[in-house]
C-alpha atoms as a PDB file:
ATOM      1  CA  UNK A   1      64.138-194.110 -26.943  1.00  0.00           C
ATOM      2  CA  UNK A   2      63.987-195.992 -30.324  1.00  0.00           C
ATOM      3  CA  UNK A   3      67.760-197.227 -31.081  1.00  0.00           C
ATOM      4  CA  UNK A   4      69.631-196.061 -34.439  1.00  0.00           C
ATOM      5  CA  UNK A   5      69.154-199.855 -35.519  1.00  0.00           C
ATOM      6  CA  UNK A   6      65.542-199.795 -35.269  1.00  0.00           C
ATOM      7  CA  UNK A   7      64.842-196.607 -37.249  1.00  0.00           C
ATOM      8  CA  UNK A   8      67.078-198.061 -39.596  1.00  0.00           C
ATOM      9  CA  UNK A   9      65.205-201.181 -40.016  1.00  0.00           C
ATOM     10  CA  UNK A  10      61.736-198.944 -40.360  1.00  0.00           C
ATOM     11  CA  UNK A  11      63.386-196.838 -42.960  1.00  0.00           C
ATOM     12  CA  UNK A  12      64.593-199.813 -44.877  1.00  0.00           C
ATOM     13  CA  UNK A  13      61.258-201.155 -44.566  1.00  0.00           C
ATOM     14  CA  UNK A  14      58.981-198.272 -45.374  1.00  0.00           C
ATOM     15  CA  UNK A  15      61.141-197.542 -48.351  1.00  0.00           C
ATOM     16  CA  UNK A  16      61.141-200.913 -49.955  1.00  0.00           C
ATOM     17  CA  UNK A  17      57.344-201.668 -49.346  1.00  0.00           C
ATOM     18  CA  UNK A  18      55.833-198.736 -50.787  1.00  0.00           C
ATOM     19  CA  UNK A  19      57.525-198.520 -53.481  1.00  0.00           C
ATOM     20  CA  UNK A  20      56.908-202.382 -54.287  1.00  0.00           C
ATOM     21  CA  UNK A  21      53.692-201.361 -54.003  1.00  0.00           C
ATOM     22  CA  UNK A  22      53.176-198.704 -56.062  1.00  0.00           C
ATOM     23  CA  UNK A  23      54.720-200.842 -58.603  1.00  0.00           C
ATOM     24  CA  UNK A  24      52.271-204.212 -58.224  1.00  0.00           C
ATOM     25  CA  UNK A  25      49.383-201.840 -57.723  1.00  0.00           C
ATOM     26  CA  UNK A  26      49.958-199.938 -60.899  1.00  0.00           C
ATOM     27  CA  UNK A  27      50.494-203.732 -62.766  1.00  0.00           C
ATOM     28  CA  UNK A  28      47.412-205.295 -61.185  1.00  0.00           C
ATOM     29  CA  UNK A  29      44.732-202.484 -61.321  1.00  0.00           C
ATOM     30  CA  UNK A  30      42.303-202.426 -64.840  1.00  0.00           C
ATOM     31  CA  UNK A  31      41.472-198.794 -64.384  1.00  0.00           C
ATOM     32  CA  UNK A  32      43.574-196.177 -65.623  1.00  0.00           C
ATOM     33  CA  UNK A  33      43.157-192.575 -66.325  1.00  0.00           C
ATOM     34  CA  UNK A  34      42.978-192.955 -69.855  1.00  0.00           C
ATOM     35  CA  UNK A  35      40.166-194.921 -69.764  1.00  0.00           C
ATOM     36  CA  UNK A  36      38.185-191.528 -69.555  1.00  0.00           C
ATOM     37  CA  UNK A  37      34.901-190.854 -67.346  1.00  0.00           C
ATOM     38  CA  UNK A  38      33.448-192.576 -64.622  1.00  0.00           C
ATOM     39  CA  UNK A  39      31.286-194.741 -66.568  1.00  0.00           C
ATOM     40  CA  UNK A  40      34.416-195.635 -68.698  1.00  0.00           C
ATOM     41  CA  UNK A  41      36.265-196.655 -65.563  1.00  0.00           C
ATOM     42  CA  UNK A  42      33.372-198.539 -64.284  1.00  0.00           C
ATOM     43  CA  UNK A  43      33.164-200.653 -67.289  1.00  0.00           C
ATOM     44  CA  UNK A  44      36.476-201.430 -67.788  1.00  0.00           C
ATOM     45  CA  UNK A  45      36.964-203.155 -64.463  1.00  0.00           C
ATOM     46  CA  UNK A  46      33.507-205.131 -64.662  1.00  0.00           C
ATOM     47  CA  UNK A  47      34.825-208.247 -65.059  1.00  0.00           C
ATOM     48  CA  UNK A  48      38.150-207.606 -63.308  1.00  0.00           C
ATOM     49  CA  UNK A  49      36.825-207.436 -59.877  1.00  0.00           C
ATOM     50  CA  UNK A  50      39.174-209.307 -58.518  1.00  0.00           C
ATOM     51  CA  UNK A  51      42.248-207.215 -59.531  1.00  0.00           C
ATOM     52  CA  UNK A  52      40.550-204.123 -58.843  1.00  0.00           C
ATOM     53  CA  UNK A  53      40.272-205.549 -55.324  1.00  0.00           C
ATOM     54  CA  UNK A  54      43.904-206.629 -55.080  1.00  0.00           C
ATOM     55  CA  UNK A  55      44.181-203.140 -56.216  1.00  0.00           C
ATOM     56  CA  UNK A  56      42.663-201.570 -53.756  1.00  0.00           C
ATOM     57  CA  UNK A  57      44.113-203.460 -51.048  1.00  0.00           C
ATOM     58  CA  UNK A  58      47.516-202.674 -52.438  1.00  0.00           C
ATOM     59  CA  UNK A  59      46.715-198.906 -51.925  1.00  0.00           C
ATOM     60  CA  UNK A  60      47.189-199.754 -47.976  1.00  0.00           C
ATOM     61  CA  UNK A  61      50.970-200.036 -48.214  1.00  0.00           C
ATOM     62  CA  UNK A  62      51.360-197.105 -50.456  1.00  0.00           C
ATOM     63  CA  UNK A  63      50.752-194.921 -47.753  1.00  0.00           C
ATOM     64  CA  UNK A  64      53.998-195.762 -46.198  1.00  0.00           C
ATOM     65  CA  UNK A  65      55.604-193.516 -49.063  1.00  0.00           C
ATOM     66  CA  UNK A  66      54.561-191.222 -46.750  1.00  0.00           C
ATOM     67  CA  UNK A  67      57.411-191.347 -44.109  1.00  0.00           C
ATOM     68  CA  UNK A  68      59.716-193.335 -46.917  1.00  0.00           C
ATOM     69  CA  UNK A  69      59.718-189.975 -48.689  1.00  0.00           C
ATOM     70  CA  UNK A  70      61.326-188.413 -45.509  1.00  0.00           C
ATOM     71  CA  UNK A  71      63.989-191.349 -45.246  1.00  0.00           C
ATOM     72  CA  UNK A  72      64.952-190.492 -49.469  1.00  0.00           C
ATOM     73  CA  UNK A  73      65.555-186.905 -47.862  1.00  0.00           C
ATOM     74  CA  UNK A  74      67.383-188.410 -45.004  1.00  0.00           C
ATOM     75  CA  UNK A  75      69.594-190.159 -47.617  1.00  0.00           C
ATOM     76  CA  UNK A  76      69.347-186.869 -49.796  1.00  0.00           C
ATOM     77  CA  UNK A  77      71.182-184.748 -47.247  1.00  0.00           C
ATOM     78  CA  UNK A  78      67.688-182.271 -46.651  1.00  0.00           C
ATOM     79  CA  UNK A  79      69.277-181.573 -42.992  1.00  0.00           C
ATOM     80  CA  UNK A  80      71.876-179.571 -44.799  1.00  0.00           C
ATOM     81  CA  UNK A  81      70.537-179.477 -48.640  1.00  0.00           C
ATOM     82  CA  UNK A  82      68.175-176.833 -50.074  1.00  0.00           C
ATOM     83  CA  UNK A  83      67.618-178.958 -53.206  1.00  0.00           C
ATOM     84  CA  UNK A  84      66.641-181.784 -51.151  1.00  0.00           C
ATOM     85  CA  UNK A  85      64.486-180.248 -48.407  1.00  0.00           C
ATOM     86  CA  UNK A  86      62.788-178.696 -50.762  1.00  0.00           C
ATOM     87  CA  UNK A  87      62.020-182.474 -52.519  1.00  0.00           C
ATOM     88  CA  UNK A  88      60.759-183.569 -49.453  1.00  0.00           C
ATOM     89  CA  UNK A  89      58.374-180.586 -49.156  1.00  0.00           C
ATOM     90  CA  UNK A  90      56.974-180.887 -52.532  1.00  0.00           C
ATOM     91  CA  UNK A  91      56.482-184.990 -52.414  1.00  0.00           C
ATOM     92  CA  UNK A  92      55.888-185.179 -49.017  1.00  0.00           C
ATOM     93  CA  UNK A  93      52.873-182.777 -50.011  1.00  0.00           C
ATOM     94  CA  UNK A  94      51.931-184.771 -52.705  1.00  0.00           C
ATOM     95  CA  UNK A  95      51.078-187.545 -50.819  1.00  0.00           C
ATOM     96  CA  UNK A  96      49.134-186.500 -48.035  1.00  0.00           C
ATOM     97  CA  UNK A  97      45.520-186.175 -49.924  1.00  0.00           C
ATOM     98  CA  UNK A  98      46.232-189.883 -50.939  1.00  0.00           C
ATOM     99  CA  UNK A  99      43.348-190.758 -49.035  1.00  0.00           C
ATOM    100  CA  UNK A 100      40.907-189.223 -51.713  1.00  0.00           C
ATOM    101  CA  UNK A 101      42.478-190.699 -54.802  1.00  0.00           C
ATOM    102  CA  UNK A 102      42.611-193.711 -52.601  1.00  0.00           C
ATOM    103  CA  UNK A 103      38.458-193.243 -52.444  1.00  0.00           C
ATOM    104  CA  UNK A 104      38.299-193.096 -55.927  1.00  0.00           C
ATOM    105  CA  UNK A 105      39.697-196.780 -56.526  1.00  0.00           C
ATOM    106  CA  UNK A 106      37.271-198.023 -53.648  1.00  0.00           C
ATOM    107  CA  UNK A 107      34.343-196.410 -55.479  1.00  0.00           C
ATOM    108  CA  UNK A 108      35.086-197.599 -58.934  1.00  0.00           C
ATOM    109  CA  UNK A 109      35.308-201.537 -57.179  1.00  0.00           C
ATOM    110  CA  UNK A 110      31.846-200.855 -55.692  1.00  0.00           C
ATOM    111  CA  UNK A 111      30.063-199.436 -58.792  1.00  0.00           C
ATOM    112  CA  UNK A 112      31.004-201.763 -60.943  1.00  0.00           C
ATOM    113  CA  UNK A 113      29.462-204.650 -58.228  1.00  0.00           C
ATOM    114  CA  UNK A 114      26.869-202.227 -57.707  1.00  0.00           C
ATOM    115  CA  UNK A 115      23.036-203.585 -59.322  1.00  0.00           C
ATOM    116  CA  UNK A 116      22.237-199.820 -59.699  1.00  0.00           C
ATOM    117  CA  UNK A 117      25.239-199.237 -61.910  1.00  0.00           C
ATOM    118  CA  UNK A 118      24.253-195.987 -63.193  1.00  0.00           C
ATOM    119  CA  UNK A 119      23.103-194.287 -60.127  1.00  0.00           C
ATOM    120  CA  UNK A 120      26.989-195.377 -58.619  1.00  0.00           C
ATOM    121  CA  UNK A 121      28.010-194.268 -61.472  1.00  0.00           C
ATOM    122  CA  UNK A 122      26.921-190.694 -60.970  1.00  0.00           C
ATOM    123  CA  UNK A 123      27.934-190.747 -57.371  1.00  0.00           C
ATOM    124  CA  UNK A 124      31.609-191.550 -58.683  1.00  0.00           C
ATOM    125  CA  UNK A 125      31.202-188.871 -61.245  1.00  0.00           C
ATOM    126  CA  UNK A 126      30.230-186.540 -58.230  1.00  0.00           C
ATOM    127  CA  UNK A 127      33.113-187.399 -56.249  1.00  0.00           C
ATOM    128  CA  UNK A 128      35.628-186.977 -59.404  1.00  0.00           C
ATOM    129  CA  UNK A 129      34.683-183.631 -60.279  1.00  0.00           C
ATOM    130  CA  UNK A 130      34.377-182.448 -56.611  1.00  0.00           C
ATOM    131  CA  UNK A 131      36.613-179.806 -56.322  1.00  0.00           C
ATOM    132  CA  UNK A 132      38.691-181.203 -53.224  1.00  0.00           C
ATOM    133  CA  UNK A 133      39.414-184.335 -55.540  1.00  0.00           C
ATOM    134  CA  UNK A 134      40.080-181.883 -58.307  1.00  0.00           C
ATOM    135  CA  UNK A 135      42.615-179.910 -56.049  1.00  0.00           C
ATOM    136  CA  UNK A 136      44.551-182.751 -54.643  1.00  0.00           C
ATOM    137  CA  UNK A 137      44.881-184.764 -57.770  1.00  0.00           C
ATOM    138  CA  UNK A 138      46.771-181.467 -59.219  1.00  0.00           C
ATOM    139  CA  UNK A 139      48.936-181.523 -56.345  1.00  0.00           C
ATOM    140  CA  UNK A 140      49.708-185.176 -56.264  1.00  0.00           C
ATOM    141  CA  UNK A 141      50.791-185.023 -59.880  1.00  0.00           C
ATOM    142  CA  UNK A 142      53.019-181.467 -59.866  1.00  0.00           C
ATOM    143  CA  UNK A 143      54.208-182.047 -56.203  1.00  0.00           C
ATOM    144  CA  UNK A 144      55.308-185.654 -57.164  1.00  0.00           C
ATOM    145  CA  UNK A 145      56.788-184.909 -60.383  1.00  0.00           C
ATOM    146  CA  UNK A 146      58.821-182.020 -58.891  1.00  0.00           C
ATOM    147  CA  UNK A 147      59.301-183.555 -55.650  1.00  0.00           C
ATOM    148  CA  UNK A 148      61.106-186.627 -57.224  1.00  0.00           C
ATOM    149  CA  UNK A 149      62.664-184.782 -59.934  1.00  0.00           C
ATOM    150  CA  UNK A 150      64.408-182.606 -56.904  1.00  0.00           C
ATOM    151  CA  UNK A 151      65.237-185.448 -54.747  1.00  0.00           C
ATOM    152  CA  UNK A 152      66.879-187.285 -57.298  1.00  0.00           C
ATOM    153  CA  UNK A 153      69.083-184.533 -58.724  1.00  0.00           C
ATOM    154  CA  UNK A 154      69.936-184.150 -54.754  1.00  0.00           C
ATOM    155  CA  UNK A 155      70.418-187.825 -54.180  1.00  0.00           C
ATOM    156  CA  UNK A 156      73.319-187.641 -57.111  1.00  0.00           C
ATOM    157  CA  UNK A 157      74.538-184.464 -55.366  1.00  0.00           C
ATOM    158  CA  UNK A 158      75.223-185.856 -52.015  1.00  0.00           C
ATOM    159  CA  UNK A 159      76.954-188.628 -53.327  1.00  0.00           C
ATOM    160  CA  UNK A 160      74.962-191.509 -50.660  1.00  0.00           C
ATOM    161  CA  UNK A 161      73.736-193.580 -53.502  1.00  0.00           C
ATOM    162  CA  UNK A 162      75.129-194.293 -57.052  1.00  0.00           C
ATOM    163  CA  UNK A 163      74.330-191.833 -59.232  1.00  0.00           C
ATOM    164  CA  UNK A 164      72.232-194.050 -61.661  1.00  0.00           C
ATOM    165  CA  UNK A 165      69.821-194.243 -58.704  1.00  0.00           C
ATOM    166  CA  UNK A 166      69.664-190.666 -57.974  1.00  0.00           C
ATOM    167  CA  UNK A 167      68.698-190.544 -61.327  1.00  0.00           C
ATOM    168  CA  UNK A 168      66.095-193.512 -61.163  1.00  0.00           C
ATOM    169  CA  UNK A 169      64.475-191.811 -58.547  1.00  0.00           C
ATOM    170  CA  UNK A 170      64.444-188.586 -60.931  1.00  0.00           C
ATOM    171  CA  UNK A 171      62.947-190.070 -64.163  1.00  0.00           C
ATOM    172  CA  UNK A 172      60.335-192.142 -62.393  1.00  0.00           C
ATOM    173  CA  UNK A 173      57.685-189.310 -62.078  1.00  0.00           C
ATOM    174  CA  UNK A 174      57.663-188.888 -65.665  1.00  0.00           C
ATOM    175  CA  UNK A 175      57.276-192.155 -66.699  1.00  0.00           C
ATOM    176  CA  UNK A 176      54.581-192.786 -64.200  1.00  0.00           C
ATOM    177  CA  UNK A 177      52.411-189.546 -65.480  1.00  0.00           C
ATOM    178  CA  UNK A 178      53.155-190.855 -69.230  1.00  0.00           C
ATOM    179  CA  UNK A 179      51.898-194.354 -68.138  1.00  0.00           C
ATOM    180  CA  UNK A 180      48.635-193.153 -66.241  1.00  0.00           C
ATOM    181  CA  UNK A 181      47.480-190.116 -68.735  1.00  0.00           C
ATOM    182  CA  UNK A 182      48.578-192.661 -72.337  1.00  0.00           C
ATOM    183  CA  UNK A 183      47.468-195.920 -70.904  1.00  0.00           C
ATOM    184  CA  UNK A 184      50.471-197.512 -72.022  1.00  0.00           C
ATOM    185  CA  UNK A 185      51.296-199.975 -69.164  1.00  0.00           C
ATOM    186  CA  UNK A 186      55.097-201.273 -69.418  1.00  0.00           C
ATOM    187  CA  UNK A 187      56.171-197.250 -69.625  1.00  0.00           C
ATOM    188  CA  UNK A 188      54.271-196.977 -66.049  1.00  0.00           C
ATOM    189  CA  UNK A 189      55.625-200.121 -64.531  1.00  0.00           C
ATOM    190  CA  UNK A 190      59.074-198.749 -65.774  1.00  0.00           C
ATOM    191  CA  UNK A 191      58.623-195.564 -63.931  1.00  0.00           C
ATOM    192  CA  UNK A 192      57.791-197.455 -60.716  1.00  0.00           C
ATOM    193  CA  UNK A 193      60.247-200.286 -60.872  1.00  0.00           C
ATOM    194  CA  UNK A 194      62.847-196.957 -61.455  1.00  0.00           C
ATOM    195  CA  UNK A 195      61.444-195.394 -58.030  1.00  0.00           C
ATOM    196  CA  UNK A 196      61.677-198.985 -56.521  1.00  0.00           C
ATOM    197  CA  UNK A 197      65.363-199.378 -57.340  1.00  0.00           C
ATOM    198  CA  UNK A 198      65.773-195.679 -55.913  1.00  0.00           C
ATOM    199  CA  UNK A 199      64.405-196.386 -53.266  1.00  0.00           C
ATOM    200  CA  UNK A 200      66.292-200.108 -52.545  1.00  0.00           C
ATOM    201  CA  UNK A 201      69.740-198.008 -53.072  1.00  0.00           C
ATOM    202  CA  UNK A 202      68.379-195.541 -50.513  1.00  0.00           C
ATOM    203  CA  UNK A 203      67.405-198.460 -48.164  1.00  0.00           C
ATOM    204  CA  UNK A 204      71.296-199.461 -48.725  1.00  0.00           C
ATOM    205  CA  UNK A 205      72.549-196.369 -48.198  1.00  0.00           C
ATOM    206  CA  UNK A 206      70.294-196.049 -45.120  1.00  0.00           C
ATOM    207  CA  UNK A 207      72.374-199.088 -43.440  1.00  0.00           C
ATOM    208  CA  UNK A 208      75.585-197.577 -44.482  1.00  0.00           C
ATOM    209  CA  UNK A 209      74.770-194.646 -42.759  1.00  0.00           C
ATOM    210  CA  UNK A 210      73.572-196.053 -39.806  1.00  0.00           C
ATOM    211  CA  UNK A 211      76.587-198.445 -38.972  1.00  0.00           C
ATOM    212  CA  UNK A 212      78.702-195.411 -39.944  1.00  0.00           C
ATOM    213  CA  UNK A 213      76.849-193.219 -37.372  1.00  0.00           C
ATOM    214  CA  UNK A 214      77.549-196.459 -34.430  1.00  0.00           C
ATOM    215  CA  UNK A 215      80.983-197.325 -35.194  1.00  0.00           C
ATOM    216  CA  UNK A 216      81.443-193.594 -34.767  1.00  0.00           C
ATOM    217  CA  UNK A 217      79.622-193.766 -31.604  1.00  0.00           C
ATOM    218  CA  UNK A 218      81.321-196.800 -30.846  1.00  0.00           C
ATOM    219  CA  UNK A 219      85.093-194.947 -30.603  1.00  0.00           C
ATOM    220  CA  UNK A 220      83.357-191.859 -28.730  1.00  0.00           C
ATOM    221  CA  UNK A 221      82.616-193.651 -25.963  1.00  0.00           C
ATOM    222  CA  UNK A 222      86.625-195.459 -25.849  1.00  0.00           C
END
C-alpha cells in the first residue's frame, strides 16, 4: 500500500510540474493560434526550430495536469463539494484528448523541417480540420475554462488555500484563451504563472493536509 507521505509527495509533484510547464511551454513555443492556418503556423516557426522542439518536448510534462487536476479537487473538497466535483469533471475532461493537440505541435516541428513543405503542409491542414481534432479542441477550451473557473470558486469555498489562490486558479483560463486566440504573449504567461501559483498553494495545502490526516492517525492509535 502506497503511504499518505508518498501520495503526498506525487501530488506535490504532479501539481507543481505541470503547471511549470504549461507556463515555459506557452513562453518558449513560436506558434500560436493567432498565427492563422497551417501554412501560417508552419512559417512562423521556420527558423525557430529549436524552440518549437523545446516546445514540444515540454508538452511531455503537461500531461501530468492530468492527475494534478484530481489533487486541485482533492484540495477543493470534490469528496464532499458539488461545485468542485463538478470542476474536476469538466477539466479533468478537458485534458484527456491532449494527445491530439499534442500531435498538432509535433506536426508543425516536422513541416517546417520538412523539404516538401507544402505537401506537409496539407497533411497538417488535414489533421486540423479533422473533425476529432475539431471536437476535442472545443472541449479542451470550454471544459478548461469552466473546469478552472469551478475549481477555483470551490478552492475559496473550502477555505484549504488563501483565497487569492482560489481565485488564481479561477482567472487563469481566461487569460490563457485571451493569450492563445490575440497572440498577445505576457497576458498568456500571466494566465499560466496564475494557475502555477494555484497550483503551488494547492501543493501547500496538500502537505497540510496530509500531516493533519497522520498526526490524527498518530493519537488514534495511543
Amino acid at each position: 500500500m502506497v503511504s499518505s507521505r508518498a501520495r503526498v509527495a506525487v501530488g506535490v509533484a504532479v501539481l507543481l510540474v505541470s503547471s511549470v510547464a504549461q507556463l515555459l511551454q506557452f513562453a518558449v513555443t513560436p506558434m500560436r493560434l493567432s498565427d492563422g492556418d497551417a501554412g501560417a503556423q508552419v512559417e512562423v516557426v521556420v527558423g525557430h526550430e529549436k524552440a518549437m522542439r523545446l516546445a514540444v518536448w515540454l508538452d511531455v510534462p503537461i500531461l501530468l495536469l492530468i492527475p494534478a487536476i484530481l489533487y486541485v479537487g482533492y484540495a477543493a473538497g470534490a469528496g464532499t463539494s458539488r461545485l468542485a466535483a463538478s470542476g474536476v469533471v469538466a477539466a479533468f475532461t478537458s485534458v484527456l484528448g491532449a494527445g491530439y493537440l499534442f500531435g498538432t505541435d509535433v506536426l508543425v516541428h516536422l513541416a517546417a523541417q520538412a523539404s516538401d513543405r507544402a505537401g506537409a503542409v496539407e497533411l497538417l491542414s488535414a489533421y486540423e480540420s479533422n473533425g476529432v481534432v475539431v471536437v476535442v479542441l472545443a472541449l479542451s477550451v470550454l471544459g478548461g475554462l469552466v473546469g478552472f473557473v469551478l475549481l477555483g470558486a470551490a478552492l475559496m469555498r473550502a477555505g484549504t488555500v488563501p483565497v487569492w489562490a482560489g481565485a488564481a486558479v479561477a482567472a487563469s483560463p481566461v487569460l490563457e484563451i485571451i493569450g492563445y486566440e490575440t497572440g498577445i504573449v505576457p497576458v498568456g504567461v500571466a494566465g499560466y504563472a496564475l494557475r502555477a501559483a494555484g497550483f503551488a498553494a494547492c501543493a501547500a495545502a496538500l502537505v497540510r493536509l496530509g500531516r493533519a490526516a497522520a498526526a490524527g492517525q498518530q493519537k488514534v492509535a495511543a
